[in-house]
N, C-alpha and C. Protein backbone atom coordinates (compact mmCIF):
# COMPACT_ATOMS: atom_id res chain seq x y z
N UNK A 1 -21.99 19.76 -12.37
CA UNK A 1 -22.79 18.92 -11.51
C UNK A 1 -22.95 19.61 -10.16
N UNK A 2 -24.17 19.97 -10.04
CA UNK A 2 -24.33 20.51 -8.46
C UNK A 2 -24.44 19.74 -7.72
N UNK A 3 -23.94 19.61 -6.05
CA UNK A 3 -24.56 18.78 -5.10
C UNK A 3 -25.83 19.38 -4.77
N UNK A 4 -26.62 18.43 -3.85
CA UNK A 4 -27.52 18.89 -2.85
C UNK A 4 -26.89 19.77 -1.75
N UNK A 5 -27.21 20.84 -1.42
CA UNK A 5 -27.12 20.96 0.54
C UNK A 5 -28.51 21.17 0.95
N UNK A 6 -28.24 20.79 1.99
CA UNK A 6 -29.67 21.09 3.07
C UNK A 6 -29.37 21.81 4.57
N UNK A 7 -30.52 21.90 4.55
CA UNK A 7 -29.71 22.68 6.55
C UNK A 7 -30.92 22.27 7.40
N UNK A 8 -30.05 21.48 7.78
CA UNK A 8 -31.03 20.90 9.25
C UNK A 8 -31.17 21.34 10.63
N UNK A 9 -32.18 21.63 11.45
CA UNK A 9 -31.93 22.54 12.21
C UNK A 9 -31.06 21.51 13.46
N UNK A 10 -31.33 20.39 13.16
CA UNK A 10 -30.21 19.15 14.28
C UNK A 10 -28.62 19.28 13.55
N UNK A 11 -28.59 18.62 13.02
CA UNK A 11 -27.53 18.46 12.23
C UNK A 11 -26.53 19.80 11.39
N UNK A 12 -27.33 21.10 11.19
CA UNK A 12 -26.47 21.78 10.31
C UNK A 12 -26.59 21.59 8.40
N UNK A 13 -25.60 22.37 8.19
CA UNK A 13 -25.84 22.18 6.43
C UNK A 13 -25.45 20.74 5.94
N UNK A 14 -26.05 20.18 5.43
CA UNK A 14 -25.07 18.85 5.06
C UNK A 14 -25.11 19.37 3.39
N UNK A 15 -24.05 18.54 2.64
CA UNK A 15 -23.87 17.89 1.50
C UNK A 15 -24.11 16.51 0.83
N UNK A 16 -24.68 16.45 -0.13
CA UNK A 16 -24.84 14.95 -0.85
C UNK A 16 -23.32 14.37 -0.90
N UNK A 17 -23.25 13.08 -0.71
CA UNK A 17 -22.00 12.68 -1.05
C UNK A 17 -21.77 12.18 -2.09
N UNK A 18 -20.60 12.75 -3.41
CA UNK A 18 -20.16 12.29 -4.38
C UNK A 18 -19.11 11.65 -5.06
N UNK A 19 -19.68 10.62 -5.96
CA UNK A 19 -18.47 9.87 -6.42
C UNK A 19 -16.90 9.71 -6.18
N UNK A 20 -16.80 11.17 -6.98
CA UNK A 20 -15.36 11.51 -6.83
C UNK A 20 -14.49 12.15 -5.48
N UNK A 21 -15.15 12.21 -4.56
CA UNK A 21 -14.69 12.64 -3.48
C UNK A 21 -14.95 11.34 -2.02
N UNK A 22 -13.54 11.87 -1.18
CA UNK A 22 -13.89 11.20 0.23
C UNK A 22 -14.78 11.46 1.13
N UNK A 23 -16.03 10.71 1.74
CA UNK A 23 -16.54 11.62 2.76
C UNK A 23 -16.18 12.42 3.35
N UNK A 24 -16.37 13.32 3.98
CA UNK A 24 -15.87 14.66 4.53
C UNK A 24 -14.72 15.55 4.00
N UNK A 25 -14.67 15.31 3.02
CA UNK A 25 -13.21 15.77 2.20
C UNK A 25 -13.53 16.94 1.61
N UNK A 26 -12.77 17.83 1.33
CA UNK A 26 -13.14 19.22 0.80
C UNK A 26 -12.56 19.30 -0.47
N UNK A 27 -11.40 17.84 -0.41
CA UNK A 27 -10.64 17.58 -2.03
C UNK A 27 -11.30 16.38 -3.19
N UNK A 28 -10.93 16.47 -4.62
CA UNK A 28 -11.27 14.90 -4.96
C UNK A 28 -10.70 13.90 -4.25
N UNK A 29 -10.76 12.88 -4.60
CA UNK A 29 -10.42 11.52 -4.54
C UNK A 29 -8.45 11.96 -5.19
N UNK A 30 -8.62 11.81 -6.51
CA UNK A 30 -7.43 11.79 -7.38
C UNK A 30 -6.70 13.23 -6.13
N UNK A 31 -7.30 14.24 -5.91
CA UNK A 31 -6.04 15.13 -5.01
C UNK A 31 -5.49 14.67 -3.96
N UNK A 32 -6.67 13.75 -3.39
CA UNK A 32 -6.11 13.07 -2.20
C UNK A 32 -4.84 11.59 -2.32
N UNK A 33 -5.37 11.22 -3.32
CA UNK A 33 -4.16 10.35 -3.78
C UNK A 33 -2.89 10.67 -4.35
N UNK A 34 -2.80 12.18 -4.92
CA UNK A 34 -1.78 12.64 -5.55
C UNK A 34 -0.88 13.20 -4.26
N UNK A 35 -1.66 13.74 -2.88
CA UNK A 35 -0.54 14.16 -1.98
C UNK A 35 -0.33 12.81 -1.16
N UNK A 36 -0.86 11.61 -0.97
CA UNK A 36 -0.55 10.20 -0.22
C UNK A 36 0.73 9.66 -1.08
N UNK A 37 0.85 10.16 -2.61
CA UNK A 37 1.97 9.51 -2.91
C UNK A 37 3.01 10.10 -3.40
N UNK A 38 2.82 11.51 -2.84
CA UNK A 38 3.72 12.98 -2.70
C UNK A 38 4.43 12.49 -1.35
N UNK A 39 3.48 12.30 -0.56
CA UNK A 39 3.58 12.15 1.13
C UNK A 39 4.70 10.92 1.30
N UNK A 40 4.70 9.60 0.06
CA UNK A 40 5.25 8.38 0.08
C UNK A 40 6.54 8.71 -0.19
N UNK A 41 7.20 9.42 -0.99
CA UNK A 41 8.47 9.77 -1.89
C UNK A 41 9.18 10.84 -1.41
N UNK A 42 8.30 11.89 -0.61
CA UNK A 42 9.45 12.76 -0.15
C UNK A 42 8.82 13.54 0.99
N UNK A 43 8.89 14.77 1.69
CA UNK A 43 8.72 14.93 3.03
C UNK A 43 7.23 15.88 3.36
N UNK A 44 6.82 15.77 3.92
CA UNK A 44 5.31 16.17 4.48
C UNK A 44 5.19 17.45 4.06
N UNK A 45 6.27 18.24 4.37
CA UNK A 45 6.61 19.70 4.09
C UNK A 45 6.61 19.99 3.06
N UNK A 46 7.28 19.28 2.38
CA UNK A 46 7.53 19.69 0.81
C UNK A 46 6.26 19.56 -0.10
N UNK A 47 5.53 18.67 0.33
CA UNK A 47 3.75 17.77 0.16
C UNK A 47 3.22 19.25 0.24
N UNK A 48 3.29 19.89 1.45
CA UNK A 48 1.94 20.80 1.93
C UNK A 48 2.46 22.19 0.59
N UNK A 49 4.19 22.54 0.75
CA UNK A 49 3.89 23.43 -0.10
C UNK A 49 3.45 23.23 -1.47
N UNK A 50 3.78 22.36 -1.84
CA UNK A 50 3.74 21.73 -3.55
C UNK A 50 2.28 21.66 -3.55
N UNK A 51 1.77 21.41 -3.03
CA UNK A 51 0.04 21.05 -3.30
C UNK A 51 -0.24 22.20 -2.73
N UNK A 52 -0.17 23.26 -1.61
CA UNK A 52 -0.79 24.73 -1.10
C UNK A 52 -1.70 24.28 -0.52
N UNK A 53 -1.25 23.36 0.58
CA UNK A 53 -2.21 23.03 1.42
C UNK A 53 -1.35 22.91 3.18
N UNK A 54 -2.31 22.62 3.79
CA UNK A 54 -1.26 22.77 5.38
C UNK A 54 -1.04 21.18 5.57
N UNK A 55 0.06 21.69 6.42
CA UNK A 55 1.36 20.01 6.66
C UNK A 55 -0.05 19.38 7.02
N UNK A 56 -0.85 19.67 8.40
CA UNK A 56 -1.96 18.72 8.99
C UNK A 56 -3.35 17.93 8.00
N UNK A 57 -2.76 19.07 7.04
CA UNK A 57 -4.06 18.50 5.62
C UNK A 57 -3.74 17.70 5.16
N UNK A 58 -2.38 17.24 4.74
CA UNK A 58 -1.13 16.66 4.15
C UNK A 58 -1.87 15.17 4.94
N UNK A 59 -1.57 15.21 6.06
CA UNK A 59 -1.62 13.87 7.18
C UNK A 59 -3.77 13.51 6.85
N UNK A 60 -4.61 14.48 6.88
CA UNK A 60 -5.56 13.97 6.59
C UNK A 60 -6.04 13.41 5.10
N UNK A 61 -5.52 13.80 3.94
CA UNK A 61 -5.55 13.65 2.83
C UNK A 61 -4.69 11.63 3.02
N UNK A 62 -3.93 11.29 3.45
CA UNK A 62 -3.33 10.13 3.49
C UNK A 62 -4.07 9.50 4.37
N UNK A 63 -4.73 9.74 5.37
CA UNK A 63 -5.71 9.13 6.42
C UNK A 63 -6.95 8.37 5.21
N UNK A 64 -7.51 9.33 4.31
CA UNK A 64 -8.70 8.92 3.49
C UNK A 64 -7.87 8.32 2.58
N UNK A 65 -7.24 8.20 2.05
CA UNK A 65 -6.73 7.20 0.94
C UNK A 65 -5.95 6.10 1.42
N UNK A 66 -5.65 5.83 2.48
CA UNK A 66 -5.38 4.65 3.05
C UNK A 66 -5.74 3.20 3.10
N UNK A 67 -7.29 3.75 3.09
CA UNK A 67 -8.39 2.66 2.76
C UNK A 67 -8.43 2.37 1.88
N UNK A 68 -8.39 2.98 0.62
CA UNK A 68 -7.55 2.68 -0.77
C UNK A 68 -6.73 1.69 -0.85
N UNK A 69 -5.49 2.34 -0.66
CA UNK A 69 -4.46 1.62 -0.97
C UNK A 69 -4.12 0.33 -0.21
N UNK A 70 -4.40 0.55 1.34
CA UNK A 70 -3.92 -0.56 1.76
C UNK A 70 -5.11 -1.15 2.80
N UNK A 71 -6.28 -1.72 2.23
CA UNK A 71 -7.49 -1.54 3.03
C UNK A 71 -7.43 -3.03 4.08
N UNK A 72 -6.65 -3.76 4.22
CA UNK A 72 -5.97 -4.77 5.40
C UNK A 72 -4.71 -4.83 5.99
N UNK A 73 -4.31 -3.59 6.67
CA UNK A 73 -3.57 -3.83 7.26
C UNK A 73 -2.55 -5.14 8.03
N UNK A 74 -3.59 -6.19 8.46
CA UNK A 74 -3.10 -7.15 8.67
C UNK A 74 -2.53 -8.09 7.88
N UNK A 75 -2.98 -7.86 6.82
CA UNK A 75 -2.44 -9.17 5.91
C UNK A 75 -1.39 -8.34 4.91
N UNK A 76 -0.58 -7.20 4.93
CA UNK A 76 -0.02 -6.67 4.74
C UNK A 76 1.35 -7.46 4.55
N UNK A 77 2.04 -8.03 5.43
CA UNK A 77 2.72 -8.91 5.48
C UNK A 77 2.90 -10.47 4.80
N UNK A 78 1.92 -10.87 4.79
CA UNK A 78 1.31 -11.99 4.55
C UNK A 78 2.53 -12.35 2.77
N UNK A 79 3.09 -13.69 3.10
CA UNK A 79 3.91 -14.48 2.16
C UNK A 79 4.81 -13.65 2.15
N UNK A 80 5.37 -13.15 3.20
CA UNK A 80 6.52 -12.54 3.28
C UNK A 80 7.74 -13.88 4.02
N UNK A 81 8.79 -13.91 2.97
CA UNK A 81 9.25 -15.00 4.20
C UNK A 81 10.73 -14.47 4.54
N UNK A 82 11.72 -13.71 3.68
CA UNK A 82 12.91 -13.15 4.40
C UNK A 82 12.80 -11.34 4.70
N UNK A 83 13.59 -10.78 5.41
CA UNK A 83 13.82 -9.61 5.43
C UNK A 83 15.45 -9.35 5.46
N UNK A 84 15.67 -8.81 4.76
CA UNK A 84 17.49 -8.18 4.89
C UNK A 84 17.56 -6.99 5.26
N UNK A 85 18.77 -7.00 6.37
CA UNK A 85 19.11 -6.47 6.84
C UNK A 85 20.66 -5.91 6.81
N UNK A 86 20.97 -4.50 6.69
CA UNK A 86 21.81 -4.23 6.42
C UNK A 86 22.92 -3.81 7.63
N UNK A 87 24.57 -3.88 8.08
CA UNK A 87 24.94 -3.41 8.76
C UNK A 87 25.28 -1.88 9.46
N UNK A 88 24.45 -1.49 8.26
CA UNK A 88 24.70 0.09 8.28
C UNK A 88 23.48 0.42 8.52
């Protein structure tokens, strides 16, 4: 499947935007979700080498799938009624 590009003399080259990918993303969708829940389980570092990508890509790859996973922040909480707390 090819995209479109075009080159505008305002704007620059653009790309069509597709399905499987985040706007401005240079990864799929599914890569970007595979390092957000790399990123969830163990450490940023370990994310960037395991995937061969840089720690700061690591943090933008979880920025676009965010909206995904947790697309209301506010109600995040919501019917929550105890929290435990441990002494340690």
């Amino acid at each position: 499947m090819d995209t479109i590009r075009i080159k505008c003399k305002k704007h620059g080259i653009l790309c069509e935007a597709v399905p499987f990918a985040y706007e401005g993303s240079e990864f799929t969708k599914d890569f970007d979700l595979t390092a957000t829940f790399f990123a969830r389980n163990v450490s940023k570092s370990f994310v960037s080498e395991y995937m061969r990508i840089s720690w700061k890509t690591v943090g933008r790859c979880i920025s676009r799938a965010r909206e995904d996973l947790d697309p209301d922040l506010n109600r995040r909480l919501d019917g929550l009624v105890n929290i435990g707390i441990d002494e340690l």
